[in-house]
PDB file of N, CA and C in Angstrom:
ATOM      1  N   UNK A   1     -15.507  42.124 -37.813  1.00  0.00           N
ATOM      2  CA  UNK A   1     -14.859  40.955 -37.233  1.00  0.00           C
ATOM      3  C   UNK A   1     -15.162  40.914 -35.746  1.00  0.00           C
ATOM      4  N   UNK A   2     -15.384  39.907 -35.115  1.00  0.00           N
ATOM      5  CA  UNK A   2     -16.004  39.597 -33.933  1.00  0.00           C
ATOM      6  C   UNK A   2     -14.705  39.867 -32.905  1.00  0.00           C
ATOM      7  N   UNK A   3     -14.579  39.489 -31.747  1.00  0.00           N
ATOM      8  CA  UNK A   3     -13.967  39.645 -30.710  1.00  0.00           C
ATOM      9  C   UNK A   3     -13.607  38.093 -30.218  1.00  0.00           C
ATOM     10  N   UNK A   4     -13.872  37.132 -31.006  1.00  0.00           N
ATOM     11  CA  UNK A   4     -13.833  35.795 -30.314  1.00  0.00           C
ATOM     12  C   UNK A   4     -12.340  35.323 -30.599  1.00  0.00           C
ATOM     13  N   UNK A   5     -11.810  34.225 -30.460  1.00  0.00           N
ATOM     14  CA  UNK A   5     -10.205  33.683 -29.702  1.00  0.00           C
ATOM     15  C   UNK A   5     -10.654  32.795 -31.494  1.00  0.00           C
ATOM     16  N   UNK A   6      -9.069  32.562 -32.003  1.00  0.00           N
ATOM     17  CA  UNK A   6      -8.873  31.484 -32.826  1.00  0.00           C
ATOM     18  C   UNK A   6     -10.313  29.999 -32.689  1.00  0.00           C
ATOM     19  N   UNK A   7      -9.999  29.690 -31.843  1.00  0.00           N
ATOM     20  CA  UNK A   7     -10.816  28.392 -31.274  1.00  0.00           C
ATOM     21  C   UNK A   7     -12.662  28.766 -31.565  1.00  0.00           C
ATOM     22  N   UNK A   8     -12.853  30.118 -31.508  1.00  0.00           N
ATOM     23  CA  UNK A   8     -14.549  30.776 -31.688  1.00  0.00           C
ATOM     24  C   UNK A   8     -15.091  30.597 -30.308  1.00  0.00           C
ATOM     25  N   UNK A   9     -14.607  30.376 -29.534  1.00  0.00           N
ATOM     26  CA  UNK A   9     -15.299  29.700 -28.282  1.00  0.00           C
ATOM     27  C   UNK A   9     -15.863  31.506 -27.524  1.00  0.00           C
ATOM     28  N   UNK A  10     -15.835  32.502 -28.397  1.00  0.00           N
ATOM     29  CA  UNK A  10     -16.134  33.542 -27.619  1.00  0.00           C
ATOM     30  C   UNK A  10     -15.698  34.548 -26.412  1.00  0.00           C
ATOM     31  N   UNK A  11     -14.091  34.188 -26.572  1.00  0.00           N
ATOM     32  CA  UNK A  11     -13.556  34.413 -25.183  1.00  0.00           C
ATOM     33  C   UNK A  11     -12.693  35.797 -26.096  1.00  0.00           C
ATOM     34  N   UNK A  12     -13.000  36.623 -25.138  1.00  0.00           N
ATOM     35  CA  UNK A  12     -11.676  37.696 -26.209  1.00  0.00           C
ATOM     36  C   UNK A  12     -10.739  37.787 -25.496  1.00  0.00           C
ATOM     37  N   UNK A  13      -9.195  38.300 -26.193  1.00  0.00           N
ATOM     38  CA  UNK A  13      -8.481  38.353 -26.055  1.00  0.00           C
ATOM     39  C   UNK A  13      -7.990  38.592 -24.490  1.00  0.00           C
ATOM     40  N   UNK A  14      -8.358  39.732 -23.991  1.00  0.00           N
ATOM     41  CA  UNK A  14      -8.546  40.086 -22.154  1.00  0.00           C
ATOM     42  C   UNK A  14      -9.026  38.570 -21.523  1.00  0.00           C
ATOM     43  N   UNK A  15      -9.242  38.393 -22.155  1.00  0.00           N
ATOM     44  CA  UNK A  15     -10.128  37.246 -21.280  1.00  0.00           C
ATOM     45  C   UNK A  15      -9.090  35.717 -20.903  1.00  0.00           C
ATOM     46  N   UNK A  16      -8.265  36.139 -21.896  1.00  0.00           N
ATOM     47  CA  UNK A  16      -7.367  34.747 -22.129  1.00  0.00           C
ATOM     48  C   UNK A  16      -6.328  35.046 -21.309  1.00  0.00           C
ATOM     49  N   UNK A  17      -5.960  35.376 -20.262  1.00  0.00           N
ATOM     50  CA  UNK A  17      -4.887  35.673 -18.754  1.00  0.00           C
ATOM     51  C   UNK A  17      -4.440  34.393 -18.379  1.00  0.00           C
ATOM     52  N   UNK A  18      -3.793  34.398 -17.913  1.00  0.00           N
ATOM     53  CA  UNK A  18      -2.859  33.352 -16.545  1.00  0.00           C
ATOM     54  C   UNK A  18      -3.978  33.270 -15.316  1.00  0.00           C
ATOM     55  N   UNK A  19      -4.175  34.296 -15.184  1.00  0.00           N
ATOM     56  CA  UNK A  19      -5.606  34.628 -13.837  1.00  0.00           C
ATOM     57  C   UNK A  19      -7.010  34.172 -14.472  1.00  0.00           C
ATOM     58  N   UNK A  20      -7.095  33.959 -15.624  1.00  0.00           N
ATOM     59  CA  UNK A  20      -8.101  33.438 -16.142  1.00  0.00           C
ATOM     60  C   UNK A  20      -8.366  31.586 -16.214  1.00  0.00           C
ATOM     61  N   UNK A  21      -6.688  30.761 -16.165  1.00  0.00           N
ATOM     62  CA  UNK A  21      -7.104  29.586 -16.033  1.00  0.00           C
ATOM     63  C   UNK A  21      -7.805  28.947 -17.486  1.00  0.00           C
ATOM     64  N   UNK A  22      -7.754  29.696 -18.199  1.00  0.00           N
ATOM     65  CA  UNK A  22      -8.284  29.365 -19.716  1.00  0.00           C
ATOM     66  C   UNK A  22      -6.756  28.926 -20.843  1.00  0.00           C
ATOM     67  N   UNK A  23      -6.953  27.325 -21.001  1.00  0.00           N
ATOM     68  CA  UNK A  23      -5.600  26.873 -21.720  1.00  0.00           C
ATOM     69  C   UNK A  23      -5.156  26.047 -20.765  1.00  0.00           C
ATOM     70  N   UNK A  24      -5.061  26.306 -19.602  1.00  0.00           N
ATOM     71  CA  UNK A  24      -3.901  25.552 -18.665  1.00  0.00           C
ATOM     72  C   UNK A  24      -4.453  24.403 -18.100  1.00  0.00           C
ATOM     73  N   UNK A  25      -3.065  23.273 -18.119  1.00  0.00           N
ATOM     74  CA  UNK A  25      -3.518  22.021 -18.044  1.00  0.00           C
ATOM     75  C   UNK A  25      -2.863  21.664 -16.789  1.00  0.00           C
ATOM     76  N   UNK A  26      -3.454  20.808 -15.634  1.00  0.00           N
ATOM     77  CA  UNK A  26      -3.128  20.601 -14.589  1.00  0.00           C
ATOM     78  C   UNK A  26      -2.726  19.568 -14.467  1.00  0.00           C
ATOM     79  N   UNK A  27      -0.981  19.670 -14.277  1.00  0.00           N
ATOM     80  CA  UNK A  27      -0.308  18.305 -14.096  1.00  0.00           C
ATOM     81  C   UNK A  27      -0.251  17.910 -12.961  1.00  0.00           C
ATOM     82  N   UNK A  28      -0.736  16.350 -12.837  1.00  0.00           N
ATOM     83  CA  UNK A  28       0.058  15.823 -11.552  1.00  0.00           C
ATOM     84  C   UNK A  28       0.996  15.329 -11.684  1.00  0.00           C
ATOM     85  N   UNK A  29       2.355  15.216 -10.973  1.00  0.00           N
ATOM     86  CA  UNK A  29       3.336  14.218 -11.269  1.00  0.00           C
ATOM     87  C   UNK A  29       3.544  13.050  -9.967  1.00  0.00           C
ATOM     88  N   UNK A  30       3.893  12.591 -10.039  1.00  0.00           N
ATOM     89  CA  UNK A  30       4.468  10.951  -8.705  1.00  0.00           C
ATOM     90  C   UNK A  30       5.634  12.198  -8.524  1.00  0.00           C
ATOM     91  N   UNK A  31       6.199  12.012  -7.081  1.00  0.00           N
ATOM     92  CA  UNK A  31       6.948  12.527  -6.520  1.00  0.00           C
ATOM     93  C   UNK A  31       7.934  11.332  -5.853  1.00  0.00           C
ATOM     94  N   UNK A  32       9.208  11.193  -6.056  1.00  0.00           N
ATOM     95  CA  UNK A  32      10.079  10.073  -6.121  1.00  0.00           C
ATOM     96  C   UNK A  32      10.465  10.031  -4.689  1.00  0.00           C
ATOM     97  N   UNK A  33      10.305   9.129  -3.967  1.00  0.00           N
ATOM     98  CA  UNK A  33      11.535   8.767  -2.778  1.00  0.00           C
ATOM     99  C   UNK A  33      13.174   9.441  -2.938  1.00  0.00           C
ATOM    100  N   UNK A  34      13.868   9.797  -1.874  1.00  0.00           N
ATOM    101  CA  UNK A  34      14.982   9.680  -1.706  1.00  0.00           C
ATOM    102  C   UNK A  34      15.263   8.572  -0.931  1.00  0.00           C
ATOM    103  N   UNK A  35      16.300   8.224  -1.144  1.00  0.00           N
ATOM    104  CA  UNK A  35      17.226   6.920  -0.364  1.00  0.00           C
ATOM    105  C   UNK A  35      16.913   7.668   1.115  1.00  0.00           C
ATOM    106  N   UNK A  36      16.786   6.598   2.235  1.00  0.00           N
ATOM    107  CA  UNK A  36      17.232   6.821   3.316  1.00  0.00           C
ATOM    108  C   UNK A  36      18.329   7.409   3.800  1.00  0.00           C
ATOM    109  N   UNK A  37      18.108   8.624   5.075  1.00  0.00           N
ATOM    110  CA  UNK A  37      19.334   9.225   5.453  1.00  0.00           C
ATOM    111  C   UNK A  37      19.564   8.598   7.087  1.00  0.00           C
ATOM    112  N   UNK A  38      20.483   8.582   7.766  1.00  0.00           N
ATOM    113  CA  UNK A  38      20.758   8.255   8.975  1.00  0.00           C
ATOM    114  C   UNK A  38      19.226   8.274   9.640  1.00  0.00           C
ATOM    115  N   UNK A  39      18.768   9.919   9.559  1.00  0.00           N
ATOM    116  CA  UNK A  39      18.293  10.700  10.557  1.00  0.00           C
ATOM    117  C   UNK A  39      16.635   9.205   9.627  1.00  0.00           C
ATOM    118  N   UNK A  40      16.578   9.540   8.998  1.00  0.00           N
ATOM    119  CA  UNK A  40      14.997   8.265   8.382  1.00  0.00           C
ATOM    120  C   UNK A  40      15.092   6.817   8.849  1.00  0.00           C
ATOM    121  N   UNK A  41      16.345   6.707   9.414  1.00  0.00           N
ATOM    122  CA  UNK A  41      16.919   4.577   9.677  1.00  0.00           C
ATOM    123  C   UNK A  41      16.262   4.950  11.291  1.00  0.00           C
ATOM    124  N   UNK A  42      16.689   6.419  11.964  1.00  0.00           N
ATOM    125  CA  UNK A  42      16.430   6.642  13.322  1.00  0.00           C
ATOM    126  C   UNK A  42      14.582   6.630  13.354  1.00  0.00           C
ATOM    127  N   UNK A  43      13.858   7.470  12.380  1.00  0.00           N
ATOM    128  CA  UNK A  43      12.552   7.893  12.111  1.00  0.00           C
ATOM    129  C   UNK A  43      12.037   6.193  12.291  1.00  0.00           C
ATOM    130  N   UNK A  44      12.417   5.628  11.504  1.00  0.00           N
ATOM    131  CA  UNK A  44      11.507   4.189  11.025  1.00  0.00           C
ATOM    132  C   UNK A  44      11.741   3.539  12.171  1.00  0.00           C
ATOM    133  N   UNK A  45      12.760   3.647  13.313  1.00  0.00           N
ATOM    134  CA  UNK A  45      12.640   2.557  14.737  1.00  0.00           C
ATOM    135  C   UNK A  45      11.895   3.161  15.570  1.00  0.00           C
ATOM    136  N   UNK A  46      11.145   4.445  15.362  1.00  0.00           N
ATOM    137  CA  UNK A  46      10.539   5.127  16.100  1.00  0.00           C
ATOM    138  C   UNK A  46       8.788   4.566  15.550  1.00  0.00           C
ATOM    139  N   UNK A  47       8.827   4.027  14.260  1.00  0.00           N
ATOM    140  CA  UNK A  47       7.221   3.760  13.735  1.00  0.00           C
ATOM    141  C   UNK A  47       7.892   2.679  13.436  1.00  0.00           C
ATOM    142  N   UNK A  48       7.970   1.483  14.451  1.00  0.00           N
ATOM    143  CA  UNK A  48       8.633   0.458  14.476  1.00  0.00           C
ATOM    144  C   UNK A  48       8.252  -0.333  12.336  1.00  0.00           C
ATOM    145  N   UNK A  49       9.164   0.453  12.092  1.00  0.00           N
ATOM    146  CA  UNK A  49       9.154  -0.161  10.734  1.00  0.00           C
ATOM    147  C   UNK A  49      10.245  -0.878  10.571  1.00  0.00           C
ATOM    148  N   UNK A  50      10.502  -2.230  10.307  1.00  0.00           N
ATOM    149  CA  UNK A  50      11.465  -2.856  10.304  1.00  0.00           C
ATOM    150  C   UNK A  50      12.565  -2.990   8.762  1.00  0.00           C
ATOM    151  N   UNK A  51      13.427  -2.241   8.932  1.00  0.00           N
ATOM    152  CA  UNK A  51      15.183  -2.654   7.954  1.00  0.00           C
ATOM    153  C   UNK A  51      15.732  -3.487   7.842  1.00  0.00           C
ATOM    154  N   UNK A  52      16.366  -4.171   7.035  1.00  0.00           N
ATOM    155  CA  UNK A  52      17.384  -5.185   6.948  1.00  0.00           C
ATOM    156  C   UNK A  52      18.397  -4.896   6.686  1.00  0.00           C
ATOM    157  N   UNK A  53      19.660  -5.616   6.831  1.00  0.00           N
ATOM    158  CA  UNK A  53      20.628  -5.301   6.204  1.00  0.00           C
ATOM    159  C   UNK A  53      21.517  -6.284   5.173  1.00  0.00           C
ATOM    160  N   UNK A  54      21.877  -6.483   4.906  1.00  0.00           N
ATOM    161  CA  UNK A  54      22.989  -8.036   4.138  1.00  0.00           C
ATOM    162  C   UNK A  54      23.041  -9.069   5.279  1.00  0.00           C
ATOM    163  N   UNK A  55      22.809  -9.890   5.098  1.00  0.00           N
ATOM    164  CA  UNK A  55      22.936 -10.626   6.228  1.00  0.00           C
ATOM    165  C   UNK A  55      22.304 -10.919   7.346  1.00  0.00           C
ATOM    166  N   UNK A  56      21.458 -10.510   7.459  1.00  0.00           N
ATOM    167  CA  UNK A  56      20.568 -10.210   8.624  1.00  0.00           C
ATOM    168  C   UNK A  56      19.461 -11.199   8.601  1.00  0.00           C
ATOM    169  N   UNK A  57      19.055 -11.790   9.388  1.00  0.00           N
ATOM    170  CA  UNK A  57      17.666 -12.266   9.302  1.00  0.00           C
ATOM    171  C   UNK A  57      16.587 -11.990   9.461  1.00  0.00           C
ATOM    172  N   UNK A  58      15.609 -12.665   9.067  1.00  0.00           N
ATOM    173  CA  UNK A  58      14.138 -12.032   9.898  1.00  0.00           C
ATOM    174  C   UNK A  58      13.271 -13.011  10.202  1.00  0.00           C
ATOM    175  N   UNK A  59      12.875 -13.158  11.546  1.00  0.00           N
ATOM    176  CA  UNK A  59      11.878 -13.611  12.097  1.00  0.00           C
ATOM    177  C   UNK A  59      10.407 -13.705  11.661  1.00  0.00           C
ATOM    178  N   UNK A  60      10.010 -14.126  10.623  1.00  0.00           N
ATOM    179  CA  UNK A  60       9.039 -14.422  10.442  1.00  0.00           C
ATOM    180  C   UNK A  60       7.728 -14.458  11.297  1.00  0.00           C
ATOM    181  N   UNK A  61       7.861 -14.571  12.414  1.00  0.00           N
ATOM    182  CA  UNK A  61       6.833 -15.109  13.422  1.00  0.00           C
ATOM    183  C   UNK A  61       6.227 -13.728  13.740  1.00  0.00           C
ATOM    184  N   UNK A  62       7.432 -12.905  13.698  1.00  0.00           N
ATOM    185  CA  UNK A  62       7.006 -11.618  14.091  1.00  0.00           C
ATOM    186  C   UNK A  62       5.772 -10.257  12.842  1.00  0.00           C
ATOM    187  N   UNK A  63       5.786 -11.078  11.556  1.00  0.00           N
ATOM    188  CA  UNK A  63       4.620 -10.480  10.896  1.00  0.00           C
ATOM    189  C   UNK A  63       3.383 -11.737  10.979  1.00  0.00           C
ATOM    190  N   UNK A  64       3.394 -12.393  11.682  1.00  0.00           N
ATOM    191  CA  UNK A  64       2.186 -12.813  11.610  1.00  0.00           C
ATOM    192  C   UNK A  64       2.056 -13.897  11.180  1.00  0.00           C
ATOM    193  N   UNK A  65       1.059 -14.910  11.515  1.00  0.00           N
ATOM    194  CA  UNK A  65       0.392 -16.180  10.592  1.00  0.00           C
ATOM    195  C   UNK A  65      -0.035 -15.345   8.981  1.00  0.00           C
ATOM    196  N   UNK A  66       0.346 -16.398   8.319  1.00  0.00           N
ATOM    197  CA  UNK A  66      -0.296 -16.237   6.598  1.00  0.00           C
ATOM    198  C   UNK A  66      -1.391 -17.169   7.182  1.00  0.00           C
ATOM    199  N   UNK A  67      -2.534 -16.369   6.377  1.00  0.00           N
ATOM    200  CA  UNK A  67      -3.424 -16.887   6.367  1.00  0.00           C
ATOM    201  C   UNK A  67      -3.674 -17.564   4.660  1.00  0.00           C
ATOM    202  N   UNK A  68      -4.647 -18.817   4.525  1.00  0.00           N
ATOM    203  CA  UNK A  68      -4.496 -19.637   3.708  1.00  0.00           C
ATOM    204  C   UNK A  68      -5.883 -19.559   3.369  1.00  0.00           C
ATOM    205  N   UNK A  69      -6.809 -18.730   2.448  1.00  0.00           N
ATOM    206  CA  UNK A  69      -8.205 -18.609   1.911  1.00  0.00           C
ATOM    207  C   UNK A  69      -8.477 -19.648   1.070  1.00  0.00           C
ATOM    208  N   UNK A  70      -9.754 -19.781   1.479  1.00  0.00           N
ATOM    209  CA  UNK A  70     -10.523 -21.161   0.622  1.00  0.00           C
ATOM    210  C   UNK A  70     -10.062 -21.284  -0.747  1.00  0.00           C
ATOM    211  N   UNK A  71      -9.856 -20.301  -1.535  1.00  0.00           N
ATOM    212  CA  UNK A  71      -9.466 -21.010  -2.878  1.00  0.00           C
ATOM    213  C   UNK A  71      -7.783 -20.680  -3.290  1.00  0.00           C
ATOM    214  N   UNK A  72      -7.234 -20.493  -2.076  1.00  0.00           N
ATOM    215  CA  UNK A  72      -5.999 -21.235  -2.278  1.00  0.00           C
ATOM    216  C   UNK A  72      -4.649 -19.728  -2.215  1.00  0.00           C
ATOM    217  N   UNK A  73      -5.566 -18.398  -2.338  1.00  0.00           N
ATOM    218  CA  UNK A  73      -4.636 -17.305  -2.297  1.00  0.00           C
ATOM    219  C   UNK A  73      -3.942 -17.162  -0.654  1.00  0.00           C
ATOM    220  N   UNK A  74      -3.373 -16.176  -0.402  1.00  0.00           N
ATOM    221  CA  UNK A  74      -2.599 -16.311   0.776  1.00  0.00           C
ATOM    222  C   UNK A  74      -3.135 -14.632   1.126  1.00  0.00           C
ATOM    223  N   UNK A  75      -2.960 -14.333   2.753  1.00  0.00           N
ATOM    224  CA  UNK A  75      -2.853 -13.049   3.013  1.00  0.00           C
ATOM    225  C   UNK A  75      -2.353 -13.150   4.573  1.00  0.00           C
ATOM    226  N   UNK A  76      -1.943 -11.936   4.817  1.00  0.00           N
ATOM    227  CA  UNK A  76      -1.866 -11.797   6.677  1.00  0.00           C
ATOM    228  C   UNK A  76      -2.560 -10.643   7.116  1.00  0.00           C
ATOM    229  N   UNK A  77      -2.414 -10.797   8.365  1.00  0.00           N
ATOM    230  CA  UNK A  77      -3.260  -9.769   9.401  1.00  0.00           C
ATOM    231  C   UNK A  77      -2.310  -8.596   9.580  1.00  0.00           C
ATOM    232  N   UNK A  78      -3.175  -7.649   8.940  1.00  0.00           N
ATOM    233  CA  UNK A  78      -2.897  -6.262   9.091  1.00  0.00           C
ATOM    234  C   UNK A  78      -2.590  -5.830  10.797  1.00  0.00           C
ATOM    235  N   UNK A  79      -3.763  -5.556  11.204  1.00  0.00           N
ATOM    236  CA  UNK A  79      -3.509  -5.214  12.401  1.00  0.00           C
ATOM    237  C   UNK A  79      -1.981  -6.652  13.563  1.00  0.00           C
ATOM    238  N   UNK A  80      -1.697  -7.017  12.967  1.00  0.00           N
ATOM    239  CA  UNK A  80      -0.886  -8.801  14.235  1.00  0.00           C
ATOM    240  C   UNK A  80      -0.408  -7.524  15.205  1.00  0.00           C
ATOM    241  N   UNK A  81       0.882  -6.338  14.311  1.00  0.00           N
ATOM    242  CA  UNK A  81       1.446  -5.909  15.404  1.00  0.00           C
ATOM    243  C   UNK A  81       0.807  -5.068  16.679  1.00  0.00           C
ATOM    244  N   UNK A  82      -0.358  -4.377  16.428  1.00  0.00           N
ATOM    245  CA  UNK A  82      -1.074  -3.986  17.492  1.00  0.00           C
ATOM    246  C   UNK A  82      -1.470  -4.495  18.464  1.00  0.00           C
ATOM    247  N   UNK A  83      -1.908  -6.140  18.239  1.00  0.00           N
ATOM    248  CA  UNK A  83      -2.750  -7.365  18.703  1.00  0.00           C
ATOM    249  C   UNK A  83      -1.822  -7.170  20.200  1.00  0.00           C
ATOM    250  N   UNK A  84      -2.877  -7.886  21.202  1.00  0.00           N
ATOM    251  CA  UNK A  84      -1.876  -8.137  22.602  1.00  0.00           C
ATOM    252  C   UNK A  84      -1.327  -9.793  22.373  1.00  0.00           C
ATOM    253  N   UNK A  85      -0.359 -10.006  22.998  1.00  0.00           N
ATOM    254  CA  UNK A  85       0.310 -11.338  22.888  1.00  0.00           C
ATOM    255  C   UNK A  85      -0.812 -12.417  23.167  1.00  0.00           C
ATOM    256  N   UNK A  86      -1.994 -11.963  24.151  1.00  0.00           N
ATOM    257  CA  UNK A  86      -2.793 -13.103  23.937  1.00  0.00           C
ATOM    258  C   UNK A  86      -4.131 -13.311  22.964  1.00  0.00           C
ATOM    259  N   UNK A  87      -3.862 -12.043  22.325  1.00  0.00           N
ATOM    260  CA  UNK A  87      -4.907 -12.246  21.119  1.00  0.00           C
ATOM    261  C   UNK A  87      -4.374 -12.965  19.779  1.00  0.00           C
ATOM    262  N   UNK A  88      -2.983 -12.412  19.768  1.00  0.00           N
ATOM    263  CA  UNK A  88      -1.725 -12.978  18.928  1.00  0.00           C
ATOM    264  C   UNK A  88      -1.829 -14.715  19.307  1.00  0.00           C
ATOM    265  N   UNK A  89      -1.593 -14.916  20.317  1.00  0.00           N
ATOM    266  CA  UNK A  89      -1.428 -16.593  20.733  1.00  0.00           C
ATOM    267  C   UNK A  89      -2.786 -17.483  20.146  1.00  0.00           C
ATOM    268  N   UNK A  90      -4.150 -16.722  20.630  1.00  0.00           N
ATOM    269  CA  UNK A  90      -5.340 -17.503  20.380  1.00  0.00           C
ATOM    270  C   UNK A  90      -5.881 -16.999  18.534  1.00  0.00           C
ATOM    271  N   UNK A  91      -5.484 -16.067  18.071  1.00  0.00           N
ATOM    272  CA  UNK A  91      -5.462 -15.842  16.505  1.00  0.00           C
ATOM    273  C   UNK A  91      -4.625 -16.849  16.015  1.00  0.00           C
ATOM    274  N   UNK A  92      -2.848 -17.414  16.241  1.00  0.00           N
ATOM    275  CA  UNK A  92      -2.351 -18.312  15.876  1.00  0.00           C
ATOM    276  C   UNK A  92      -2.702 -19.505  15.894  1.00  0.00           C
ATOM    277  N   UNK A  93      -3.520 -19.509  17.084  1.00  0.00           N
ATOM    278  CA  UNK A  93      -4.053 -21.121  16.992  1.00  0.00           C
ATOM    279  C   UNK A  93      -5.052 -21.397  16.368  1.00  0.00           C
ATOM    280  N   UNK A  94      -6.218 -20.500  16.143  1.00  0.00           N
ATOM    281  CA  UNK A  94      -7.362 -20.720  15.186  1.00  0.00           C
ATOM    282  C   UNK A  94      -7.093 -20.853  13.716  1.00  0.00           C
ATOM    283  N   UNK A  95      -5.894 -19.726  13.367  1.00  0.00           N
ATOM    284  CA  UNK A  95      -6.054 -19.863  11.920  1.00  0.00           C
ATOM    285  C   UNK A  95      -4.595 -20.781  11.434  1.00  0.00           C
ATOM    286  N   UNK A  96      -4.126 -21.184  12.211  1.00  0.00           N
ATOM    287  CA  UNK A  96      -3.050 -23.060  12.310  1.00  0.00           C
ATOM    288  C   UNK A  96      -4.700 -24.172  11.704  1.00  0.00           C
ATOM    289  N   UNK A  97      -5.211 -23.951  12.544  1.00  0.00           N
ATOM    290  CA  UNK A  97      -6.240 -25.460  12.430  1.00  0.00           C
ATOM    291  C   UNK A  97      -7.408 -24.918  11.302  1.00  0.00           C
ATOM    292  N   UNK A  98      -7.664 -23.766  10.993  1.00  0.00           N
ATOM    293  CA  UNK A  98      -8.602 -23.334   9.423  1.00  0.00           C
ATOM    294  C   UNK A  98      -7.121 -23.615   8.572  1.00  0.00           C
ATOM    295  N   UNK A  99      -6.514 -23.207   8.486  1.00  0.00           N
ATOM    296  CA  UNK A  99      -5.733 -23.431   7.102  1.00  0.00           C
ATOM    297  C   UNK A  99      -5.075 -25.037   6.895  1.00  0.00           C
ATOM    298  N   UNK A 100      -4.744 -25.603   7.905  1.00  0.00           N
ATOM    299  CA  UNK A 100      -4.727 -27.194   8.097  1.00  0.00           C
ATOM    300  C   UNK A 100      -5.962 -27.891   7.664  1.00  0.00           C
ATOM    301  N   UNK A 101      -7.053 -27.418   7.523  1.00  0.00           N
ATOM    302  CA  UNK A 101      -8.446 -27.956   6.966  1.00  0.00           C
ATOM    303  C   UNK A 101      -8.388 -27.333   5.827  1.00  0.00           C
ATOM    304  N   UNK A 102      -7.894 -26.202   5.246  1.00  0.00           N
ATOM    305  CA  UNK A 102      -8.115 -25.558   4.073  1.00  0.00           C
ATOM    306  C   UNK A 102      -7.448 -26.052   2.795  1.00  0.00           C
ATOM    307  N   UNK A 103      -5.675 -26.564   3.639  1.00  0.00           N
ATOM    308  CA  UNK A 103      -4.921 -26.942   3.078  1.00  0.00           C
ATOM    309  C   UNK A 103      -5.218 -28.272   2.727  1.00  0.00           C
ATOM    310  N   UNK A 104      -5.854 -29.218   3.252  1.00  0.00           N
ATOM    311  CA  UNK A 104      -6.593 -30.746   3.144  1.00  0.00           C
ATOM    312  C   UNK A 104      -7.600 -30.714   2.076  1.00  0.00           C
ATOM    313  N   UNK A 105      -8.603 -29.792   1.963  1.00  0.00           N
ATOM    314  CA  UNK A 105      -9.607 -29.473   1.106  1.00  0.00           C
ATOM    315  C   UNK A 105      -9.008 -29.121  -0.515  1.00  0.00           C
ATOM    316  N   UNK A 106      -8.114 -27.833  -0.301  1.00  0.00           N
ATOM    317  CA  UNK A 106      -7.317 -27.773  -1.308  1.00  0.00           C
ATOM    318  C   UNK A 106      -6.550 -28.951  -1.924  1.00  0.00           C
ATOM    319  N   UNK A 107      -6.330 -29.827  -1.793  1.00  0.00           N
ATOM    320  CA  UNK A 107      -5.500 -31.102  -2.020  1.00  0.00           C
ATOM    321  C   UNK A 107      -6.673 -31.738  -2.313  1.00  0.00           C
ATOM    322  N   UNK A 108      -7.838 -31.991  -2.035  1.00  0.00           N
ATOM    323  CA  UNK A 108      -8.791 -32.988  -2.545  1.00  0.00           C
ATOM    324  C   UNK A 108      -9.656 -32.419  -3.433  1.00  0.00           C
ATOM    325  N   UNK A 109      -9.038 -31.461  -3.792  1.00  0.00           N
ATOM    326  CA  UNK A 109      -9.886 -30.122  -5.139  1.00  0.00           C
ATOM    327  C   UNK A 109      -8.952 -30.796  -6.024  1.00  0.00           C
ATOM    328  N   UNK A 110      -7.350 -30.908  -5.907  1.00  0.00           N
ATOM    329  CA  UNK A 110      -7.010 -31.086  -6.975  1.00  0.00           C
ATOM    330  C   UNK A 110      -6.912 -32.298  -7.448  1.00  0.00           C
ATOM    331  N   UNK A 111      -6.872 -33.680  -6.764  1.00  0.00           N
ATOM    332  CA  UNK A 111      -7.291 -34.846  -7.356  1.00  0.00           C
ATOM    333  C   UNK A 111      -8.151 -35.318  -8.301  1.00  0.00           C
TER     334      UNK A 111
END
């Protein structure tokens, strides 16, 4: 009788260890969020990430123009909050007057 494992694959018995890595299957799992603690509400005004609360509003203006793509999907500018206020001012005004033409075009697509 040979020395090989159930399976025949030739591995003998010594061979089949924990240190050997032979059998074992490598799980990944997703690792879940916890709820925010005080000390994470303090973290996120520090990487100006913005919270809400009940009631609260939000300024819109402050993530940016939506931009309005030729066939009609929507997106915004990643980088707006980095932008300086006058790259912010002359980006708002260019893509006001492309999506005002986009939005016109779109409307005479669907007629």
């Amino acid at each position: 009788m040979s020395n090989e494992g159930a399976s025949g694959a030739g591995i003998s018995k010594e061979e089949v260890t924990p240190e050997s890595g032979v059998g074992k299957e490598e799980v990944k799992e997703e690792v879940l969020a916890l709820p925010p603690t005080s000390g994470d509400v303090e973290a996120n005004a520090e990487q100006k990430i913005r919270s809400l609360k009940v009631g609260e509003t939000l300024d819109f203006a402050e993530l940016g123009p939506i931009i309005i793509n030729s066939d009609g999907t929507t997106r915004r500018i990643s980088n707006w909050d980095s932008m300086t206020k006058a790259e912010q001012d002359k980006t708002w005004e260019r893509i006001s007057k492309r999506n005002a033409k986009r939005i016109e075009q779109l409307k005479k697509e669907q007629e």
